[in-house]
PDB file of N, CA and C in Angstrom:
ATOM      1  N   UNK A   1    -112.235 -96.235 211.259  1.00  0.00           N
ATOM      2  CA  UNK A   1    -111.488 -95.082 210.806  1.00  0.00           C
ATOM      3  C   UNK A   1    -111.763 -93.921 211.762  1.00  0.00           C
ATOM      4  N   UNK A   2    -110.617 -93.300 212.133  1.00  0.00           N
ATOM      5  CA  UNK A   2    -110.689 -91.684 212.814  1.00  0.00           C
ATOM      6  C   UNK A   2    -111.667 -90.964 211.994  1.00  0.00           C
ATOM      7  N   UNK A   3    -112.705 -90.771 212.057  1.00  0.00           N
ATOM      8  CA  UNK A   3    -113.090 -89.402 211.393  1.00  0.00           C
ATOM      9  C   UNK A   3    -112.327 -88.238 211.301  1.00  0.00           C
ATOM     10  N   UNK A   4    -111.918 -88.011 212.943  1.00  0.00           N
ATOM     11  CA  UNK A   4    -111.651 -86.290 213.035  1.00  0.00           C
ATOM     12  C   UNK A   4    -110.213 -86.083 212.869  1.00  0.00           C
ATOM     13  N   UNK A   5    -109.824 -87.429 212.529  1.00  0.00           N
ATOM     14  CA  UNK A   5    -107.871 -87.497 212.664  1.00  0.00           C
ATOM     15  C   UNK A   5    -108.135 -87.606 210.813  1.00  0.00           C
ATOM     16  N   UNK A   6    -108.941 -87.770 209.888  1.00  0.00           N
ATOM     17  CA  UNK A   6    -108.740 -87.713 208.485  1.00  0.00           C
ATOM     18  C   UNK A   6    -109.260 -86.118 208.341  1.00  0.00           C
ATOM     19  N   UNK A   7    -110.636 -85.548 209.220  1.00  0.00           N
ATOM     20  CA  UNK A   7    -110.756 -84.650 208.957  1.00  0.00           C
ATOM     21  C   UNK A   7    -109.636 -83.311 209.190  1.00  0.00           C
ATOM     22  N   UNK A   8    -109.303 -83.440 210.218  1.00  0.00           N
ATOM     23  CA  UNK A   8    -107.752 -82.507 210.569  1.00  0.00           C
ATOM     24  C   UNK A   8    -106.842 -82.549 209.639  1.00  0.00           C
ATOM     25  N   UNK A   9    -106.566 -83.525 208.896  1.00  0.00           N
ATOM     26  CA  UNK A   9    -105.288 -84.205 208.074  1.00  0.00           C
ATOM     27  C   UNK A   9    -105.750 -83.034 206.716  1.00  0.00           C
ATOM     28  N   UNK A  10    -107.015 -83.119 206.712  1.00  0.00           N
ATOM     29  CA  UNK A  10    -107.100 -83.357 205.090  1.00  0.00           C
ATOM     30  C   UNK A  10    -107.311 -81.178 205.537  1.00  0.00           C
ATOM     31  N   UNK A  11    -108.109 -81.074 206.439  1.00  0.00           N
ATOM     32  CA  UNK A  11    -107.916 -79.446 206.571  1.00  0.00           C
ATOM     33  C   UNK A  11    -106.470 -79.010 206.983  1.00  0.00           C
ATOM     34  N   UNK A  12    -105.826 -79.362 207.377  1.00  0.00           N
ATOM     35  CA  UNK A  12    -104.310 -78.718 207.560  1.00  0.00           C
ATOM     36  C   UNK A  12    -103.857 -78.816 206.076  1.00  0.00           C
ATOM     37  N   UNK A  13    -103.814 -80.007 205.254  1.00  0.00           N
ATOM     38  CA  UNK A  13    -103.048 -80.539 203.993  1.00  0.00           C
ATOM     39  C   UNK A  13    -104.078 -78.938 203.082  1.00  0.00           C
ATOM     40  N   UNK A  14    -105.339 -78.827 203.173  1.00  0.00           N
ATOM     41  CA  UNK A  14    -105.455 -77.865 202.376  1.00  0.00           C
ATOM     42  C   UNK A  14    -105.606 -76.373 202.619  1.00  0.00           C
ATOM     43  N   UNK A  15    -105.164 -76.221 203.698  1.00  0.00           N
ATOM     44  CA  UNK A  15    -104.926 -74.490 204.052  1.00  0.00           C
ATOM     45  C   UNK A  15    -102.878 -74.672 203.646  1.00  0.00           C
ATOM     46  N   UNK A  16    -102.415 -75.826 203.928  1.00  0.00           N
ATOM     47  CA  UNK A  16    -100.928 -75.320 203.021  1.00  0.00           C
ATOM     48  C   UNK A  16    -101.096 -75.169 201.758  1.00  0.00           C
ATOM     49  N   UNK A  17    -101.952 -75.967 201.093  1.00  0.00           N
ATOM     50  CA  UNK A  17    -102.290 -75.740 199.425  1.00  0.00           C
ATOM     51  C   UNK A  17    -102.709 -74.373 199.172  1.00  0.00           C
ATOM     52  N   UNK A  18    -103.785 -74.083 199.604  1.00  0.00           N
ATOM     53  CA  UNK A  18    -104.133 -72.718 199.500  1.00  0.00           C
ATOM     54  C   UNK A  18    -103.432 -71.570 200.203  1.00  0.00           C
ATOM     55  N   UNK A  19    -102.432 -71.348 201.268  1.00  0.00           N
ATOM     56  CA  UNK A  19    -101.973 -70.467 201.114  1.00  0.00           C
ATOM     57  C   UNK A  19    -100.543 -70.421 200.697  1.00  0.00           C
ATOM     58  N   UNK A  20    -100.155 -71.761 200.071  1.00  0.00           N
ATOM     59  CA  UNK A  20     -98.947 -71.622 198.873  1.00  0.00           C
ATOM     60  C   UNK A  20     -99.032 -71.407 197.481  1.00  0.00           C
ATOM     61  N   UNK A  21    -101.320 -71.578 197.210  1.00  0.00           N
ATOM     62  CA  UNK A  21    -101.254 -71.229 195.985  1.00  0.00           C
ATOM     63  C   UNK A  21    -101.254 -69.388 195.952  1.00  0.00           C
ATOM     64  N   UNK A  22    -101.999 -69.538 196.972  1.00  0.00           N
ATOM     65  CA  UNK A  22    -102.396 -67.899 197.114  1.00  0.00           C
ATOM     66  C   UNK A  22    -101.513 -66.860 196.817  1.00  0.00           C
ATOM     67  N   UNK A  23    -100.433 -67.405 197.524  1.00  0.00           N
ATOM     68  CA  UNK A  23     -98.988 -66.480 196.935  1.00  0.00           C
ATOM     69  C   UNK A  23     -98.515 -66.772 196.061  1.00  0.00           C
ATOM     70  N   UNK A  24     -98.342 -67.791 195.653  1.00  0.00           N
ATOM     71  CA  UNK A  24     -97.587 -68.165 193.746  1.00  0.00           C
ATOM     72  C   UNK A  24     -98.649 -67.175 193.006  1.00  0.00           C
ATOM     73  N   UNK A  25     -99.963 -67.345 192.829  1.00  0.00           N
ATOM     74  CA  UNK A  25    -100.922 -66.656 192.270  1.00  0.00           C
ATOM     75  C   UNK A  25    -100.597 -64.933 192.078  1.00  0.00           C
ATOM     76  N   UNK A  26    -100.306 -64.472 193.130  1.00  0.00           N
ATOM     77  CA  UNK A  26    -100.458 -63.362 193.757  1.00  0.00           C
ATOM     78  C   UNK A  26     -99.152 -62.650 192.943  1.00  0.00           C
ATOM     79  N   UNK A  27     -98.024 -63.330 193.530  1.00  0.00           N
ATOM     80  CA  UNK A  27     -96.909 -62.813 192.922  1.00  0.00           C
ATOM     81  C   UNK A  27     -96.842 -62.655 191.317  1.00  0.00           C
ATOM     82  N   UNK A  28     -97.213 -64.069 190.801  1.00  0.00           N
ATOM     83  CA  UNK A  28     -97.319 -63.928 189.105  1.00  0.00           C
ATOM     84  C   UNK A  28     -97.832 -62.865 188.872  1.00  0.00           C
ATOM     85  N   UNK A  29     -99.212 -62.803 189.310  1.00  0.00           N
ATOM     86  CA  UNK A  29     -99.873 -61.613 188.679  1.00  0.00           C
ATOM     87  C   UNK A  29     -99.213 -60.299 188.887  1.00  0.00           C
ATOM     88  N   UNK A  30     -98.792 -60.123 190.468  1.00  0.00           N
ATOM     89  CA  UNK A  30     -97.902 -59.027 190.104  1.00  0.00           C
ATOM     90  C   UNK A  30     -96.831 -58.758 189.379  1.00  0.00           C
ATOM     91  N   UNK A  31     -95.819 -59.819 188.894  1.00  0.00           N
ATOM     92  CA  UNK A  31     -94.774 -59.620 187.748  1.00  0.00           C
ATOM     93  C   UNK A  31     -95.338 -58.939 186.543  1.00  0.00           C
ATOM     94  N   UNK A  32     -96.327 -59.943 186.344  1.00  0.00           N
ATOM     95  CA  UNK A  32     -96.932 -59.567 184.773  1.00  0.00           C
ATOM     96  C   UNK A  32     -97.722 -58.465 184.850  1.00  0.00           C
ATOM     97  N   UNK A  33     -97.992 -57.803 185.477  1.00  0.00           N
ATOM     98  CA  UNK A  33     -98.542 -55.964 186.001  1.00  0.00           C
ATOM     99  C   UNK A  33     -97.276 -55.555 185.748  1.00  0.00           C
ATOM    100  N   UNK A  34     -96.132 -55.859 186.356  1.00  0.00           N
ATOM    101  CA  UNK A  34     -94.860 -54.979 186.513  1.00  0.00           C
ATOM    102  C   UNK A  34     -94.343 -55.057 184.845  1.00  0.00           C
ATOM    103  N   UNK A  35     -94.353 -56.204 184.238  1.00  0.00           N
ATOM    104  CA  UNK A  35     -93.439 -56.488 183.277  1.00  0.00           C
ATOM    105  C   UNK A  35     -94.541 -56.053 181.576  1.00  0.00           C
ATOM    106  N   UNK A  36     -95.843 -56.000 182.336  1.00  0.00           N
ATOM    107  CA  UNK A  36     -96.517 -55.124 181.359  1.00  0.00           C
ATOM    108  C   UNK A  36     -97.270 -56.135 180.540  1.00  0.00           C
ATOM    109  N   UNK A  37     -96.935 -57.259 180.979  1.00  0.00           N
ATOM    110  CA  UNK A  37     -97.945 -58.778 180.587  1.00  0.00           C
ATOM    111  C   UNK A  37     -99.459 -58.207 180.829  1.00  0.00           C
ATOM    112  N   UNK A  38     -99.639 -57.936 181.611  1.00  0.00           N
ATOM    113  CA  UNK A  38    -101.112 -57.773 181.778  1.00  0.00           C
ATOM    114  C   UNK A  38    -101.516 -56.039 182.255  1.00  0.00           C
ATOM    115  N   UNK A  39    -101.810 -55.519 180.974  1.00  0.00           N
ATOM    116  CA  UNK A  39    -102.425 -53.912 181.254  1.00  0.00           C
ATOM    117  C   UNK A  39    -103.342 -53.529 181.375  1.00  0.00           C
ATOM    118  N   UNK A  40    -104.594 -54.184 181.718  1.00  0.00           N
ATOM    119  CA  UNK A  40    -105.878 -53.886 181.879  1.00  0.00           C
ATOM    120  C   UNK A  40    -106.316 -54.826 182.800  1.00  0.00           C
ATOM    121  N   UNK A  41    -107.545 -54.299 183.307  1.00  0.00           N
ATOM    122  CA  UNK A  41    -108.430 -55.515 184.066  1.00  0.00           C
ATOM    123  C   UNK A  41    -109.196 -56.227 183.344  1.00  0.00           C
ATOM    124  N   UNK A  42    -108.868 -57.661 184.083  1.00  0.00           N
ATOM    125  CA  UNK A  42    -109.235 -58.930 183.108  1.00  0.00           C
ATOM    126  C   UNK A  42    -109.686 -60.110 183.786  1.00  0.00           C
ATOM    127  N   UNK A  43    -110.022 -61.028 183.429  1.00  0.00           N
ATOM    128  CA  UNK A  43    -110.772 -62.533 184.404  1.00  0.00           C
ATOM    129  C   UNK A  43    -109.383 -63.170 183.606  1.00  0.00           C
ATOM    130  N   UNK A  44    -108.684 -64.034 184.505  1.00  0.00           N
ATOM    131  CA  UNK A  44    -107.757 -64.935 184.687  1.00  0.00           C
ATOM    132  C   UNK A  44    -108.104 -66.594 184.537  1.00  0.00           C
ATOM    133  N   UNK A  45    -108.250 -67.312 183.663  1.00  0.00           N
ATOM    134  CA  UNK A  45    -108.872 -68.615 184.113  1.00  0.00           C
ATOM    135  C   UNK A  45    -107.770 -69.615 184.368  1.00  0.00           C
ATOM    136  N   UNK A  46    -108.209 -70.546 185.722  1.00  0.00           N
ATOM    137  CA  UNK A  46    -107.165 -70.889 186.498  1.00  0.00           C
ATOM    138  C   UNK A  46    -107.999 -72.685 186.291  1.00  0.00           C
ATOM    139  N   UNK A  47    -107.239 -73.214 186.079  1.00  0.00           N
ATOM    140  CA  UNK A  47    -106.885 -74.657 186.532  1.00  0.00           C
ATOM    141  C   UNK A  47    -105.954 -75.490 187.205  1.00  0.00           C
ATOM    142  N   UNK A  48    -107.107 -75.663 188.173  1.00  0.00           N
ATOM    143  CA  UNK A  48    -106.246 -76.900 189.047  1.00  0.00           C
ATOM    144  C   UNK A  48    -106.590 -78.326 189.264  1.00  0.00           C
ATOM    145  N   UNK A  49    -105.255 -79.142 189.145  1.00  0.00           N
ATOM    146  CA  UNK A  49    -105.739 -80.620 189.111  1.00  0.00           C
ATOM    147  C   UNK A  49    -105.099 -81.340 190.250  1.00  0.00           C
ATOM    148  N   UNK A  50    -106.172 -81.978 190.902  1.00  0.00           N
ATOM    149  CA  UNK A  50    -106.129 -82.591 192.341  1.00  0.00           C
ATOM    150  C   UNK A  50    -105.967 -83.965 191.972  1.00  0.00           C
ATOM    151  N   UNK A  51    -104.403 -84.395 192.454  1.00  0.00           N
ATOM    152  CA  UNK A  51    -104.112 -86.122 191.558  1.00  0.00           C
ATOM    153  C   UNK A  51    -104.202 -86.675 193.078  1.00  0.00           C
ATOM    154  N   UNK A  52    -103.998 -88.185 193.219  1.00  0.00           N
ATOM    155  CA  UNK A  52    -103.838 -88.340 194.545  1.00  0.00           C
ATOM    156  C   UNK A  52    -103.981 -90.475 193.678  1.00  0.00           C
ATOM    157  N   UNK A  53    -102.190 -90.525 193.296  1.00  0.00           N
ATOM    158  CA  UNK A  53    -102.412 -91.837 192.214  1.00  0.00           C
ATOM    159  C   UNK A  53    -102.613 -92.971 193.481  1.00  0.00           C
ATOM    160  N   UNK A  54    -102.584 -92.692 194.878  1.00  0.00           N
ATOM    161  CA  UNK A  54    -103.135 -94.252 195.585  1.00  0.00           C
ATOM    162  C   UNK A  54    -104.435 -94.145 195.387  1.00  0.00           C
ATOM    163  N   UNK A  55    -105.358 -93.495 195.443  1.00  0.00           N
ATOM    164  CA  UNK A  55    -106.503 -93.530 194.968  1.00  0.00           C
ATOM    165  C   UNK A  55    -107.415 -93.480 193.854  1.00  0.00           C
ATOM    166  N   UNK A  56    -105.923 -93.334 192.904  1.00  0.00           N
ATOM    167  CA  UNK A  56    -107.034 -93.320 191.004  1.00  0.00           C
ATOM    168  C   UNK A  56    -107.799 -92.117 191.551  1.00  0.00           C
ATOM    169  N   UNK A  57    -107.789 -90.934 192.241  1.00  0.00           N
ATOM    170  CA  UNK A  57    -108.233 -89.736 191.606  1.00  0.00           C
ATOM    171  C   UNK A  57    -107.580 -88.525 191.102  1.00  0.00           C
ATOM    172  N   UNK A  58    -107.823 -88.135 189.731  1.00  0.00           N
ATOM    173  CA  UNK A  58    -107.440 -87.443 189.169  1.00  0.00           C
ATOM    174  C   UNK A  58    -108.460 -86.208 188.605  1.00  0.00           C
ATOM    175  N   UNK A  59    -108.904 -85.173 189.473  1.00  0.00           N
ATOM    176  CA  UNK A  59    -110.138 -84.125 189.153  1.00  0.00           C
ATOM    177  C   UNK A  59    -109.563 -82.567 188.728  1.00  0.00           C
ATOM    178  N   UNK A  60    -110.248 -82.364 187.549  1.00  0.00           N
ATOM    179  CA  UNK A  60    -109.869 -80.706 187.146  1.00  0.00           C
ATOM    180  C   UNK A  60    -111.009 -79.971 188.340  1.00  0.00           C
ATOM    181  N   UNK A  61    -110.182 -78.761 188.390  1.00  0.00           N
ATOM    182  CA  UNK A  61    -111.070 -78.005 188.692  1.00  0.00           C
ATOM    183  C   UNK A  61    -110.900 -76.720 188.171  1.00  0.00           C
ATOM    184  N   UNK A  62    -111.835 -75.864 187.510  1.00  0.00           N
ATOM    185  CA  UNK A  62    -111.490 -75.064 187.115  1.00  0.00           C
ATOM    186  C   UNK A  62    -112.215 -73.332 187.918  1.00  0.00           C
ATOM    187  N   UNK A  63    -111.847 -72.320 187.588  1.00  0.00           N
ATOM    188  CA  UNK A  63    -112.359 -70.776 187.911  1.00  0.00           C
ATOM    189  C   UNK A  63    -111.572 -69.880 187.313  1.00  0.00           C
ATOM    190  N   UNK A  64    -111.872 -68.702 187.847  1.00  0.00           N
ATOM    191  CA  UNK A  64    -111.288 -67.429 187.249  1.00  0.00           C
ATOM    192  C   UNK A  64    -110.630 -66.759 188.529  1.00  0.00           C
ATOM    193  N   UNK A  65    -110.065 -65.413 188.332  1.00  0.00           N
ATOM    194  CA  UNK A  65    -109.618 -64.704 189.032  1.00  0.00           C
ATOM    195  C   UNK A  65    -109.341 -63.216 188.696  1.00  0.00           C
ATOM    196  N   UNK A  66    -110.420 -62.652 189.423  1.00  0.00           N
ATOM    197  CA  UNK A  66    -110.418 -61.053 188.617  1.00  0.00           C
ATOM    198  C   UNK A  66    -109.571 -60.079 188.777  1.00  0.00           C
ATOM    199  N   UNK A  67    -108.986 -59.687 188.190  1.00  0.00           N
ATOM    200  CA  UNK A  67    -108.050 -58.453 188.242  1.00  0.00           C
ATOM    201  C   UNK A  67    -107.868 -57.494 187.703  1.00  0.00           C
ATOM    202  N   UNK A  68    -108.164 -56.621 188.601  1.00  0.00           N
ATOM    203  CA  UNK A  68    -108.571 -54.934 188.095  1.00  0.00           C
ATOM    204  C   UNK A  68    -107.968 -54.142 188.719  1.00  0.00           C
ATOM    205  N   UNK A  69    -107.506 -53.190 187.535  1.00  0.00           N
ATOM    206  CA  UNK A  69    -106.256 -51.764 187.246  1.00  0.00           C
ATOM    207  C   UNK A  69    -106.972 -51.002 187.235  1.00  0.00           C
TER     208      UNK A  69
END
């Protein structure tokens, strides 16, 4: 096996994840500031689930995300 050809694969595959979550994230929260969903500063708890069915893995992961007015 390539090491550095799975390692490249799998770091490119997750800087698009993260900076397509980053902005979905980003934007929501700003609607719900705008639309008055969220009026105070608050911890956000975020789950994400990493499937990947050729391999039978299916992992939560969970955190927060702070946001302060």
């Amino acid at each position: 096996m390539d090491e550095e050809k799975l390692n490249i694969s799998t770091r490119k595959l997750l800087k698009n994840v993260g900076i397509n979550s980053q902005r979905i994230i980003e934007n929501s929260i700003r609607k719900a500031i705008d639309d008055d969903v969220i009026n105070n500063s608050k911890k956000i708890q975020v789950s994400f689930t990493l499937e990947i069915s050729e391999l039978s893995i299916k992992k939560q992961i969970d955190g927060d995300i702070e946001v302060e007015l």
